[in-house]
C-alpha atoms as a PDB file:
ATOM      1  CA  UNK A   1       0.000   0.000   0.000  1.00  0.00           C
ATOM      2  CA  UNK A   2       2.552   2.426   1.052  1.00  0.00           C
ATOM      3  CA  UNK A   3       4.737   1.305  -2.315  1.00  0.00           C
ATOM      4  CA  UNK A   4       1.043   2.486  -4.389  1.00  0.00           C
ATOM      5  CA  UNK A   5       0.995   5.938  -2.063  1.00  0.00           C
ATOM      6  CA  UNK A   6       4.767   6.257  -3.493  1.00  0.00           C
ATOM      7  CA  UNK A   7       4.489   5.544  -7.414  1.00  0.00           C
ATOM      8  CA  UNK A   8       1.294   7.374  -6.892  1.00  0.00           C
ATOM      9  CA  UNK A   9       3.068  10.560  -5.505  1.00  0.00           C
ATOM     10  CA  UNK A  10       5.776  10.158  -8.220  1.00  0.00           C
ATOM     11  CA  UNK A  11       3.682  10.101 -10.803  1.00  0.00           C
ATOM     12  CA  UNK A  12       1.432  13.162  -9.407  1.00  0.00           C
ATOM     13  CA  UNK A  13       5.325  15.131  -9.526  1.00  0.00           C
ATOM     14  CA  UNK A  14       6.537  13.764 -12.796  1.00  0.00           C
ATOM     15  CA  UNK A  15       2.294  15.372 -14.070  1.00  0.00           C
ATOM     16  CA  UNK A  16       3.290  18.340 -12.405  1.00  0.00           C
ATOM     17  CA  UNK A  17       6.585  18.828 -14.352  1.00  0.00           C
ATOM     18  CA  UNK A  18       5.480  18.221 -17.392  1.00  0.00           C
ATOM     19  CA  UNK A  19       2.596  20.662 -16.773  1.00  0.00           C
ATOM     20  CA  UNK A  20       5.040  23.279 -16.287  1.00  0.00           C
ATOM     21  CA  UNK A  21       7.498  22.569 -19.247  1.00  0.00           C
ATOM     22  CA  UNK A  22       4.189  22.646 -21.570  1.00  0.00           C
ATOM     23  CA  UNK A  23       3.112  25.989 -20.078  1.00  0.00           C
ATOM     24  CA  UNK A  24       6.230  27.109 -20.637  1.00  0.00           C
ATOM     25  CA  UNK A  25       6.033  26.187 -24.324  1.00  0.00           C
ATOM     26  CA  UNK A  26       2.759  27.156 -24.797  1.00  0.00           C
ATOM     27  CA  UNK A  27       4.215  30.880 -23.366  1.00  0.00           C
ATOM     28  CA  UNK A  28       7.390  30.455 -25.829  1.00  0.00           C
ATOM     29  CA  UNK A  29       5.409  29.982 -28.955  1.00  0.00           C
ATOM     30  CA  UNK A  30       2.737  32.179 -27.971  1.00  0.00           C
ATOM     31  CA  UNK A  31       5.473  34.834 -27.555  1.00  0.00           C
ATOM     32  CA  UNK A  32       7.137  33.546 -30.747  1.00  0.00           C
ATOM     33  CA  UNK A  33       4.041  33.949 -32.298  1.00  0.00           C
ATOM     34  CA  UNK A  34       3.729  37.724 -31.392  1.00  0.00           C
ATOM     35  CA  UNK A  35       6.641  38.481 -32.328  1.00  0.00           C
ATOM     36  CA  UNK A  36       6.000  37.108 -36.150  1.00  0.00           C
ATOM     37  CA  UNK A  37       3.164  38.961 -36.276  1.00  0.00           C
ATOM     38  CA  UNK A  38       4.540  42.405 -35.463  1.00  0.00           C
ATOM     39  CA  UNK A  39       7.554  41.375 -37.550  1.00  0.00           C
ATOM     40  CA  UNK A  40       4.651  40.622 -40.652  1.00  0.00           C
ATOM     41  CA  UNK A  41       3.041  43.549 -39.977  1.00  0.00           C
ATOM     42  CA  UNK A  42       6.150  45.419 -40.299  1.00  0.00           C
ATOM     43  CA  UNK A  43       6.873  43.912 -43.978  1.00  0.00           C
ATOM     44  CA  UNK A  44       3.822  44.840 -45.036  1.00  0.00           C
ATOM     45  CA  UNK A  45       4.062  48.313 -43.991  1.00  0.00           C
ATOM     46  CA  UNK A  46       7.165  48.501 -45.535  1.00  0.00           C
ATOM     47  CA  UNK A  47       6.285  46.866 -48.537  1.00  0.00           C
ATOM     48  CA  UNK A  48       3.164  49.032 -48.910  1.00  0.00           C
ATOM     49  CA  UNK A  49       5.438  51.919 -48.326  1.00  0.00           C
ATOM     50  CA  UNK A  50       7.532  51.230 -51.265  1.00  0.00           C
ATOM     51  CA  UNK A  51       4.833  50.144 -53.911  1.00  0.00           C
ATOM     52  CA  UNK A  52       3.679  53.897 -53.115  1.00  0.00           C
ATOM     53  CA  UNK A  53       7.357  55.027 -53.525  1.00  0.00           C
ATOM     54  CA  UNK A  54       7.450  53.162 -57.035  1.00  0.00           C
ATOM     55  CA  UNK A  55       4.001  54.667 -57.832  1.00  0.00           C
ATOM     56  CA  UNK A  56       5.855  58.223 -57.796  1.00  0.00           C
ATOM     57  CA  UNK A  57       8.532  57.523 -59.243  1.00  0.00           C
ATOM     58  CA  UNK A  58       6.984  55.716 -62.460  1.00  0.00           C
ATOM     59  CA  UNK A  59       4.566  58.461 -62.485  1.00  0.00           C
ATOM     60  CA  UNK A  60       7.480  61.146 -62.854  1.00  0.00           C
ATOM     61  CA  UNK A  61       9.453  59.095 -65.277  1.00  0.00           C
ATOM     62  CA  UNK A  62       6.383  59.192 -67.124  1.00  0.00           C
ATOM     63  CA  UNK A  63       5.866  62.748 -67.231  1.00  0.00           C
ATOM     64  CA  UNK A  64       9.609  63.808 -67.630  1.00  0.00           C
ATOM     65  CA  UNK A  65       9.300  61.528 -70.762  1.00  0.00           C
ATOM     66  CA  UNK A  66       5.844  62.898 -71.719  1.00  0.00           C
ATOM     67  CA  UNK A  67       7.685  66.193 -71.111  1.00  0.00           C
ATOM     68  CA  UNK A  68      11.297  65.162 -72.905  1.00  0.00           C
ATOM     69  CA  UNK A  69       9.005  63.874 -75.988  1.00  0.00           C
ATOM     70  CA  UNK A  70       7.022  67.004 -76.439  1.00  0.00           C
ATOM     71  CA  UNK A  71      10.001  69.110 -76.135  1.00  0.00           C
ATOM     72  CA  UNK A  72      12.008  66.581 -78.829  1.00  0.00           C
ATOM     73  CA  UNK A  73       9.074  67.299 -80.975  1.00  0.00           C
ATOM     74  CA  UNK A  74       8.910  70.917 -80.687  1.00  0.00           C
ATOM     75  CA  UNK A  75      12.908  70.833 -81.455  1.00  0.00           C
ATOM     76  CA  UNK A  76      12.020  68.644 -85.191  1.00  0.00           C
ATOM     77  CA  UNK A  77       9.000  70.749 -86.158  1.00  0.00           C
END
């Protein structure tokens, strides 16, 4: 009996251990997981950020060569 009070015991401590490690893994990835996120929503920002900085500058190439042609033209007539 006092050998089934024993295992019993053991068993309730080696429970209790591996509760903590998987609450501590659970906090790890859920931290983990936070962290990808802001990093993600960083990206995107920055990606966002430069598809409007490509936007400009496409639309001025296009008018300094609107501009350029126009002025070539006015030079040949």
């Amino acid at each position: 009996m006092i050998s089934l009070e024993q295992e019993k015991y053991a068993l309730r401590r080696k429970l209790d251990n591996l509760e903590g490690e998987y609450e501590g893994r659970v906090s790890e990835y859920q931290a983990d997981l936070t962290a990808l996120k802001k990093e993600l929503n960083d990206q995107q920002t920055t990606l966002k950020q430069y598809e409007r900085e490509k936007g400009k500058m496409v639309q001025e190439l296009m008018e300094q060569n609107h501009r350029l042609t126009t002025e070539l033209k006015q030079v040949s007539d």
